[in-house]
N, C-alpha and C. Protein backbone atom coordinates (compact mmCIF):
# COMPACT_ATOMS: atom_id res chain seq x y z
N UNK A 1 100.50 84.81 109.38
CA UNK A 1 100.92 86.18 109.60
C UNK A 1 100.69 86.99 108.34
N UNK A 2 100.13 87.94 108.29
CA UNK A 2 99.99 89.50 107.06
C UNK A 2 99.98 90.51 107.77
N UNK A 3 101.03 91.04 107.11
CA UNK A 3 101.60 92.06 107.11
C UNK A 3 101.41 93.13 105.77
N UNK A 4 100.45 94.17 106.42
CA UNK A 4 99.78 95.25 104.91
C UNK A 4 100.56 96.71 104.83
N UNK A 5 102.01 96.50 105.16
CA UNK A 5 102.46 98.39 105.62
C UNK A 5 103.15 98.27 104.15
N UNK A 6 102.77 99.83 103.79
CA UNK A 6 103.36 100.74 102.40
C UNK A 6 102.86 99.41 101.39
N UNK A 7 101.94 98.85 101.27
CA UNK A 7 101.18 98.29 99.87
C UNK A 7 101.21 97.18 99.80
N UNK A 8 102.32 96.32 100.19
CA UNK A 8 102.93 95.35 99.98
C UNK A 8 102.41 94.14 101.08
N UNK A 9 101.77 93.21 100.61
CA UNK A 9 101.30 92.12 101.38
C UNK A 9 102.33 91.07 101.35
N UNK A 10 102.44 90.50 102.73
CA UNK A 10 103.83 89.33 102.74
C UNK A 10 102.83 88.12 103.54
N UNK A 11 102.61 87.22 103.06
CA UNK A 11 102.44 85.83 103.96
C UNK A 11 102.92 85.05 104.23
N UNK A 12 103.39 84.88 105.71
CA UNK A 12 104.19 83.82 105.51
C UNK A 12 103.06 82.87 106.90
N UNK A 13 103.46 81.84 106.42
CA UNK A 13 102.31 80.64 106.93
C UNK A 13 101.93 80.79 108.14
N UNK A 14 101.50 79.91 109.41
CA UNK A 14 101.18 80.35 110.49
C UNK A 14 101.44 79.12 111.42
N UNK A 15 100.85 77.75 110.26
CA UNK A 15 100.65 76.35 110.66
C UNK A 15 102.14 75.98 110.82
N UNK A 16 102.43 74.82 111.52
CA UNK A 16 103.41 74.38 111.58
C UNK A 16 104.06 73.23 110.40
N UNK A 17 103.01 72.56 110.09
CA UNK A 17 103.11 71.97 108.86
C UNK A 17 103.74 72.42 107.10
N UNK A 18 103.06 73.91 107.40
CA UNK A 18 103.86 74.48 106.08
C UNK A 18 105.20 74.97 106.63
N UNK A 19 105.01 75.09 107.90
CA UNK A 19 106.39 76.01 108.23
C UNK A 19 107.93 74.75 107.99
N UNK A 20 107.25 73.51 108.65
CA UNK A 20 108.10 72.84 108.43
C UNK A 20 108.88 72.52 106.84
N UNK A 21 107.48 72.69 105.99
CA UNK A 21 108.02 71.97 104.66
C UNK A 21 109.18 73.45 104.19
N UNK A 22 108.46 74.38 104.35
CA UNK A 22 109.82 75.82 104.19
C UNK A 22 111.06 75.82 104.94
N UNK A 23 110.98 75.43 105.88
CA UNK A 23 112.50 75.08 106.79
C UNK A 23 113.51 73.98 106.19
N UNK A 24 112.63 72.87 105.72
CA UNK A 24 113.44 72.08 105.05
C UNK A 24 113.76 72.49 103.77
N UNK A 25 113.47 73.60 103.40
CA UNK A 25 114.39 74.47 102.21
C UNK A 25 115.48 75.50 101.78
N UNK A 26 115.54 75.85 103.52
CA UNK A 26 116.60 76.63 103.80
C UNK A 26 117.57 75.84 103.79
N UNK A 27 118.82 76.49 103.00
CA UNK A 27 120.14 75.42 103.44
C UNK A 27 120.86 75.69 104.54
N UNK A 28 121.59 75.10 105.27
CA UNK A 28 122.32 75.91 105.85
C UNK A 28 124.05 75.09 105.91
N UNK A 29 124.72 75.92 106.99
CA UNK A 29 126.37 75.85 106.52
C UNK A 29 126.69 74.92 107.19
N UNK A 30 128.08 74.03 107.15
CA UNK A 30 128.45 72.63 107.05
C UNK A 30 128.49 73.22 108.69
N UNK A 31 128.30 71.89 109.45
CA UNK A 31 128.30 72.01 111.16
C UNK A 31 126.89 72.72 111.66
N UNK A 32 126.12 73.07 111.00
CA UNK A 32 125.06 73.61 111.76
C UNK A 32 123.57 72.90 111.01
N UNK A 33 122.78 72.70 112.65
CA UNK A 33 121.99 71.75 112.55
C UNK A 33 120.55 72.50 111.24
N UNK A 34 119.68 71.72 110.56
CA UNK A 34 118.60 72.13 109.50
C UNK A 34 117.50 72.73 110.92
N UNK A 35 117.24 73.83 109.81
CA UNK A 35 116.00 74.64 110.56
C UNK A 35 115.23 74.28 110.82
N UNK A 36 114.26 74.31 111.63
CA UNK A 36 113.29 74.07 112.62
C UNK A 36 111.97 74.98 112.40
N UNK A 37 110.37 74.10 112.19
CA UNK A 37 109.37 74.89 112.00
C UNK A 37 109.89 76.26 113.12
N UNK A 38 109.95 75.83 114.50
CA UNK A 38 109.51 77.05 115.71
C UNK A 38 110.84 78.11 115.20
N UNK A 39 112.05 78.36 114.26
CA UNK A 39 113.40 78.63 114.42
C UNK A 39 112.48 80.03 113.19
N UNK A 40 112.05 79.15 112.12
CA UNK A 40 111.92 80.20 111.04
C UNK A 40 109.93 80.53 111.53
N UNK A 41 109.82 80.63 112.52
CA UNK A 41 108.86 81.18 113.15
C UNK A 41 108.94 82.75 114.03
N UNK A 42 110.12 82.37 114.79
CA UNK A 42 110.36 83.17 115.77
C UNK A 42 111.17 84.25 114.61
N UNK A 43 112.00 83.82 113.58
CA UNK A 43 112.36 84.74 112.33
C UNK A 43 111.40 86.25 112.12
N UNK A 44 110.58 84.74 111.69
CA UNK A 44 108.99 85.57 110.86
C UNK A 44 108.28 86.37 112.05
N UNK A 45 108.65 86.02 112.70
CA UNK A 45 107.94 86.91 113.91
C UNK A 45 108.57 88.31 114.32
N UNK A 46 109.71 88.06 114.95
CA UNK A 46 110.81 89.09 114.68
C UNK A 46 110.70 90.08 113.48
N UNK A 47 110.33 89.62 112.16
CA UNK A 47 110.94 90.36 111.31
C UNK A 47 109.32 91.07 111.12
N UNK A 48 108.26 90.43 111.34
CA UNK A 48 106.57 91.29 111.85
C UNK A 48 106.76 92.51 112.53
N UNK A 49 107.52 92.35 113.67
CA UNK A 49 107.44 93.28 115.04
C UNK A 49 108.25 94.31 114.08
N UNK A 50 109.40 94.41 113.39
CA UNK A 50 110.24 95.05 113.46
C UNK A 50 109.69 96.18 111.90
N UNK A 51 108.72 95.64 111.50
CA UNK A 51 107.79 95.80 110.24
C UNK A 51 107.10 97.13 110.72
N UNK A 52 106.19 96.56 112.15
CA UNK A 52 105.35 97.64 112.65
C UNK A 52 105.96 98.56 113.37
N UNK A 53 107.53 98.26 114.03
CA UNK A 53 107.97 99.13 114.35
C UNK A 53 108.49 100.53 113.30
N UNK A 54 109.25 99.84 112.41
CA UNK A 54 109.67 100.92 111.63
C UNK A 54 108.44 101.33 110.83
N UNK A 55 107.22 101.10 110.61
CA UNK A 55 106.17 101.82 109.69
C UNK A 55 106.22 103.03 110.63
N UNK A 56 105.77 102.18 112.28
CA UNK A 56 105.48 103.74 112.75
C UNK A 56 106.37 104.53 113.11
N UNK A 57 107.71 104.20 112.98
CA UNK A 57 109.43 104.87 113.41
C UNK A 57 109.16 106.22 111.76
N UNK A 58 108.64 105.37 110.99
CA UNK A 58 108.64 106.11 109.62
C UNK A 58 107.24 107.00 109.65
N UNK A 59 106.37 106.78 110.03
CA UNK A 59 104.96 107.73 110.22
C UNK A 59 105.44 109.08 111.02
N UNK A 60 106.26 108.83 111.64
CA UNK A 60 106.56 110.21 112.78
C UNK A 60 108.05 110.89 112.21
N UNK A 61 108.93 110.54 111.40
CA UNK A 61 110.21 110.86 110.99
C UNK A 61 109.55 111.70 109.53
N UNK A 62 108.35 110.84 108.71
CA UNK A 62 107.94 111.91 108.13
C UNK A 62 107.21 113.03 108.40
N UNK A 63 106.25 113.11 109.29
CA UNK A 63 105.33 114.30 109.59
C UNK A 63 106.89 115.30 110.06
N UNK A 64 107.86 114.63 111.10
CA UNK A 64 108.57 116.02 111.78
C UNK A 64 109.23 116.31 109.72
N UNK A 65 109.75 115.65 108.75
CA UNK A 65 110.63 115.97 107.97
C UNK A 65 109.42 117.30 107.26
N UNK A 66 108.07 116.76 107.20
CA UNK A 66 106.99 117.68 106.59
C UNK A 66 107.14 119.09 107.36
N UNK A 67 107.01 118.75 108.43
CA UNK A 67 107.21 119.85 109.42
C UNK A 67 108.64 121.27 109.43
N UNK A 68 109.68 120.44 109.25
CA UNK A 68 110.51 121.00 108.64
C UNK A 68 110.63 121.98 107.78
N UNK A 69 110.38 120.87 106.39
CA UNK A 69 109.90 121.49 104.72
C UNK A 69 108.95 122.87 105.12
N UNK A 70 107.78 122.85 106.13
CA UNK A 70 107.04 123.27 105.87
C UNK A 70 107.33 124.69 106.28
N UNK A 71 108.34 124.72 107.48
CA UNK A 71 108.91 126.12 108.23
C UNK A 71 109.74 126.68 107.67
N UNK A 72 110.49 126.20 107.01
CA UNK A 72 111.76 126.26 106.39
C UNK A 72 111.77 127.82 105.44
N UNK A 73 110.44 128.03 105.42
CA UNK A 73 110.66 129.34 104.90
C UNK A 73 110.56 130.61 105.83
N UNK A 74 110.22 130.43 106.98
CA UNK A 74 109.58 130.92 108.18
C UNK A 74 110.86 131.89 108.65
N UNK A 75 112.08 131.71 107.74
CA UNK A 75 113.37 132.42 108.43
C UNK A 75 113.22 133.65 108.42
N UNK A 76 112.86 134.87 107.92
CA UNK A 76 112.88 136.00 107.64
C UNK A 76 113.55 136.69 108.74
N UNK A 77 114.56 137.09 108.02
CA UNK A 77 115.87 137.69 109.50
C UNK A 77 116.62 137.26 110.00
N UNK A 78 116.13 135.53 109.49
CA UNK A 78 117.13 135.10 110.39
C UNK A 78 119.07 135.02 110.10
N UNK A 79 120.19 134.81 110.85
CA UNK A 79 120.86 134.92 109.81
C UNK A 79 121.52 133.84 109.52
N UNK A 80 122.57 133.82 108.53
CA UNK A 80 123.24 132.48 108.22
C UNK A 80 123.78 131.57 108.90
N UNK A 81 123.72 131.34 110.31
CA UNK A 81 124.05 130.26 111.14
C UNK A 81 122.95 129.84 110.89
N UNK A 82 121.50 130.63 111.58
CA UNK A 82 120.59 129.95 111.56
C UNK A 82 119.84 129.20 110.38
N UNK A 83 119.53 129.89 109.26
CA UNK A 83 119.86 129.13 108.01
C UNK A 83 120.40 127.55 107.80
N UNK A 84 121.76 128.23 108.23
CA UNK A 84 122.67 126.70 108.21
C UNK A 84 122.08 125.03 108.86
N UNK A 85 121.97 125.77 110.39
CA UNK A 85 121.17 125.09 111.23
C UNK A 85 120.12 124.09 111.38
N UNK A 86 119.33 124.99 110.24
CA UNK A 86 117.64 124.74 109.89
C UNK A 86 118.23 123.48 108.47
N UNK A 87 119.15 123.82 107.83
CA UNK A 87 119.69 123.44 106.74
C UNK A 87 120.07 122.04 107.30
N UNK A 88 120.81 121.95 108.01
CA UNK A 88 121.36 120.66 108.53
C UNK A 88 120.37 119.84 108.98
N UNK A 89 119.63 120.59 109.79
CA UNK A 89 118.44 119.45 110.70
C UNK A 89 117.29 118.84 109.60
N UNK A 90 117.36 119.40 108.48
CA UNK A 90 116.21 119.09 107.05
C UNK A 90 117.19 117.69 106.68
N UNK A 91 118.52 118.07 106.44
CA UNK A 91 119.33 116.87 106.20
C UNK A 91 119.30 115.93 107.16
N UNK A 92 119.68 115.83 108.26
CA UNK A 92 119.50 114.94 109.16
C UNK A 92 118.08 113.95 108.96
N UNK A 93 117.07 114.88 109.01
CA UNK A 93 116.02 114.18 109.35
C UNK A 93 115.17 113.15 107.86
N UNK A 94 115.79 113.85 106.73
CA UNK A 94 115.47 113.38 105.44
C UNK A 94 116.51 111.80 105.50
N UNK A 95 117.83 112.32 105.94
CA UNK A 95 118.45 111.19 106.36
C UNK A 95 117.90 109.70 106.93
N UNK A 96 117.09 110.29 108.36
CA UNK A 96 116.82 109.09 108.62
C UNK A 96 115.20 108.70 108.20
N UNK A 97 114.69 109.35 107.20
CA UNK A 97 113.78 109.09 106.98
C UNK A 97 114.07 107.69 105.82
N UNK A 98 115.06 108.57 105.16
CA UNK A 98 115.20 107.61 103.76
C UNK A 98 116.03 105.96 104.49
N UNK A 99 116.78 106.24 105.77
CA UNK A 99 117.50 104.94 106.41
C UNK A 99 116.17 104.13 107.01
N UNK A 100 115.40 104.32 107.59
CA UNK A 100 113.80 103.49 108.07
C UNK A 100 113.42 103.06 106.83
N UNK A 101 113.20 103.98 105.44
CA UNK A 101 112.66 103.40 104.49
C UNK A 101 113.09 102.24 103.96
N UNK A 102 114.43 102.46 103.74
CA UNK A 102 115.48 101.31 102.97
C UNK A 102 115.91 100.27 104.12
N UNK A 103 115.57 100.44 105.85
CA UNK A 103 115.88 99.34 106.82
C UNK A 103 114.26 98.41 106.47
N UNK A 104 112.57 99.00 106.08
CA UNK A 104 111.74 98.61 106.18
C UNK A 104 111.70 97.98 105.03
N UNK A 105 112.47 98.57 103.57
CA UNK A 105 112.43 97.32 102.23
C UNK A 105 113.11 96.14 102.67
N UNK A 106 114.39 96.14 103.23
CA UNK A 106 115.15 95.04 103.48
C UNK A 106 114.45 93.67 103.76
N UNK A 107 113.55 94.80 105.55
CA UNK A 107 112.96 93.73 106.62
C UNK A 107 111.56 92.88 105.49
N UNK A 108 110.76 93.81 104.97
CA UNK A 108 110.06 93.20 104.15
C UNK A 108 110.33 91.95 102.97
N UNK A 109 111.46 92.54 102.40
CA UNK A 109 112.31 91.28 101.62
C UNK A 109 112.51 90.22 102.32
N UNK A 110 113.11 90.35 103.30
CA UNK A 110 113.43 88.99 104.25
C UNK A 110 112.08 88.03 104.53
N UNK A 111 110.82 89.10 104.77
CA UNK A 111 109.92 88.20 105.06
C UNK A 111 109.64 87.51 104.12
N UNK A 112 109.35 88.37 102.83
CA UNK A 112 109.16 87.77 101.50
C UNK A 112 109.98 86.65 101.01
N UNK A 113 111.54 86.37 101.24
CA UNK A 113 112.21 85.25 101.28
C UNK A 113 111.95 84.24 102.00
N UNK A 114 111.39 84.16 103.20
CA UNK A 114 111.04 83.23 104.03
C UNK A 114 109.91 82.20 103.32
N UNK A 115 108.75 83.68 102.98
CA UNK A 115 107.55 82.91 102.15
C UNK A 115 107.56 82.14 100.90
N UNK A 116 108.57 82.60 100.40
CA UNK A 116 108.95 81.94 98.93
C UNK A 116 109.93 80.93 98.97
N UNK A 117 110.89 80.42 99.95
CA UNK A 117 111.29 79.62 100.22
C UNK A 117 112.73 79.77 100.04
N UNK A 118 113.53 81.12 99.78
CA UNK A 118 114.44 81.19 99.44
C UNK A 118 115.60 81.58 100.73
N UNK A 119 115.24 82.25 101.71
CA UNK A 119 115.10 82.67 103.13
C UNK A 119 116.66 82.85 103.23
N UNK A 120 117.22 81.39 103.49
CA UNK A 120 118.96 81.16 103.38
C UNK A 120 119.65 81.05 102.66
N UNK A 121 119.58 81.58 101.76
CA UNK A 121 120.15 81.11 100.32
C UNK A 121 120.89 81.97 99.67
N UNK A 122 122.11 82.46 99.59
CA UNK A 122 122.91 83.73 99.35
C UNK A 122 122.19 83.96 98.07
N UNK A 123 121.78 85.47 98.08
CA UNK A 123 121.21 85.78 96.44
C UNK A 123 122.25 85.81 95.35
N UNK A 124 123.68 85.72 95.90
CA UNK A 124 124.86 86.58 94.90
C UNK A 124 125.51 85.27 94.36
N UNK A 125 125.75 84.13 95.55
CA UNK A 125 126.11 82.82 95.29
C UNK A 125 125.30 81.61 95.36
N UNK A 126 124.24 81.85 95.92
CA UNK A 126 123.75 80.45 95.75
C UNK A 126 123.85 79.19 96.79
N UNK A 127 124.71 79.71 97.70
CA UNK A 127 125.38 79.09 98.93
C UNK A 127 124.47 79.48 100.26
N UNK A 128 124.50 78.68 101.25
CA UNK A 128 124.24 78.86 102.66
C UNK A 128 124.24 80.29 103.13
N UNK A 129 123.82 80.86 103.81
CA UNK A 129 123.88 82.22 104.26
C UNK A 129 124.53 82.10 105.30
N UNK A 130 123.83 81.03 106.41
CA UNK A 130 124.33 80.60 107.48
C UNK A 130 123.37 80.56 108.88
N UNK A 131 123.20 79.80 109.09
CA UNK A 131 121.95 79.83 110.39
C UNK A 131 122.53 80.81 111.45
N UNK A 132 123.45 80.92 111.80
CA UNK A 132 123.43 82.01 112.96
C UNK A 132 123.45 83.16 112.60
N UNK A 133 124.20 83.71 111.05
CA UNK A 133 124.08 84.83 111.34
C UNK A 133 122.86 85.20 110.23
N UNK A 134 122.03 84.52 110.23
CA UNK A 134 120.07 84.67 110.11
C UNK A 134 119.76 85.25 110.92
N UNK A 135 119.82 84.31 112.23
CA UNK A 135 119.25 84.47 113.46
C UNK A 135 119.49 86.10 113.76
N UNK A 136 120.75 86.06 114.12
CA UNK A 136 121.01 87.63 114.49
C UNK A 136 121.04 88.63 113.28
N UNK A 137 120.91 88.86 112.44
CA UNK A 137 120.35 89.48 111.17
C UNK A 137 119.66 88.79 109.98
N UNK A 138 118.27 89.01 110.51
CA UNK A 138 117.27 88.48 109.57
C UNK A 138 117.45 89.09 107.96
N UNK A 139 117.76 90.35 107.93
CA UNK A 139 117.52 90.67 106.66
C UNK A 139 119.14 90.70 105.83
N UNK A 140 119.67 89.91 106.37
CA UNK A 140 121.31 89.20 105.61
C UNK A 140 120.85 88.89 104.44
N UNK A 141 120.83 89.13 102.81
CA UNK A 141 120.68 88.08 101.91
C UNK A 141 121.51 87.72 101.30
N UNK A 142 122.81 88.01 101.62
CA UNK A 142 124.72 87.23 101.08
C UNK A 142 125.00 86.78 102.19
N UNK A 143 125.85 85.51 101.78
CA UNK A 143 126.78 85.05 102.67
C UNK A 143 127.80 85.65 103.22
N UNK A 144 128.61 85.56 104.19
CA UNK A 144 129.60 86.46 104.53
C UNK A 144 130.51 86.61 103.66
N UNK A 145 130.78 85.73 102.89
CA UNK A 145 131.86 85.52 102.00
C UNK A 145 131.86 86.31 100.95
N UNK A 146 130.65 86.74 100.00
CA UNK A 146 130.04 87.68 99.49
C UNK A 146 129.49 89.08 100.06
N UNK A 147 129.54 89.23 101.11
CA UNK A 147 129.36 90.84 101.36
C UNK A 147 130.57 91.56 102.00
N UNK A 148 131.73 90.23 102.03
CA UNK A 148 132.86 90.85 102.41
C UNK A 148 133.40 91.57 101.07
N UNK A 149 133.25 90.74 100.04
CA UNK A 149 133.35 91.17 98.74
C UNK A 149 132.93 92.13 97.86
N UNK A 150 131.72 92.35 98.43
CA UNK A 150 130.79 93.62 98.04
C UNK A 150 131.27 94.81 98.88
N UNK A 151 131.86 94.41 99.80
CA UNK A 151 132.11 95.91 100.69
C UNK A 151 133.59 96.20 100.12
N UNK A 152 134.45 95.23 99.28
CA UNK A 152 135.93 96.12 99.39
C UNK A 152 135.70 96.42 98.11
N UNK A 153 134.14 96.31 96.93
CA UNK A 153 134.39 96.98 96.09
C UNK A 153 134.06 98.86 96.03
């Protein structure tokens, strides 16, 4: 699999043979079974789709934010609601431009963890991340135990 969106090339293997030797590097948490070539496949796959989705979620959130910028002077007369209005929807949309950007570094990191072998591996502790909640959020890189911690600071 390569993946070429915003500069950044990610490979992660294709064969099952390398996939396996990377699975057996993920750790995972006491009671849950070691990863599986097809497990950190369907990952890497998932986290592909969701690559090309947000490039092009982000190709169209910027042209309308350009679009915006670009009218934004176009008010003449208009009055301060509308202003306001025009004001808010520039925010909004810069909003979710910059949330696709920073959801598409994440997803990219994750792939990049997969390839390097670090995938499950809490970045903050060093501990298990946890195979299920991989599965259902690929781009997790703390354990729960650690982002519970990070959030009450």
């Amino acid at each position: 699999m390569v993946n070429d969106s915003l500069s950044s090339t990610v490979v992660v293997p294709d064969d099952t043979k390398e996939l396996s030797r990377l699975a057996k590097l993920f750790p995972v948490r006491d009671g849950e079974k070691p990863w599986t070539a097809r497990e950190v496949k369907d990952v890497a796959d998932d986290l592909v789709s969701d690559i090309d989705r947000l490039t092009s979620e982000l190709a169209v959130a910027d042209a309308e934010l350009s679009d915006l910028l670009r009218n934004s002077g176009d008010g003449a007369g208009d009055d301060q609601a509308d202003s306001g209005s025009s004001a808010l929807e520039r925010e909004q949309e810069l909003t979710l431009v910059n949330n696709t950007r920073d959801m598409l570094a994440q997803t990219q990191h994750a792939l990049q963890r997969i390839s390097a072998g670090s995938f499950a591996t809490c970045e903050s502790c060093g501990k298990a991340i946890g195979k299920a909640r991989l599965q259902a959020f690929p781009r997790a890189t703390l354990c729960v135990e650690c982002k519970q911690r990070e959030e009450r600071r």
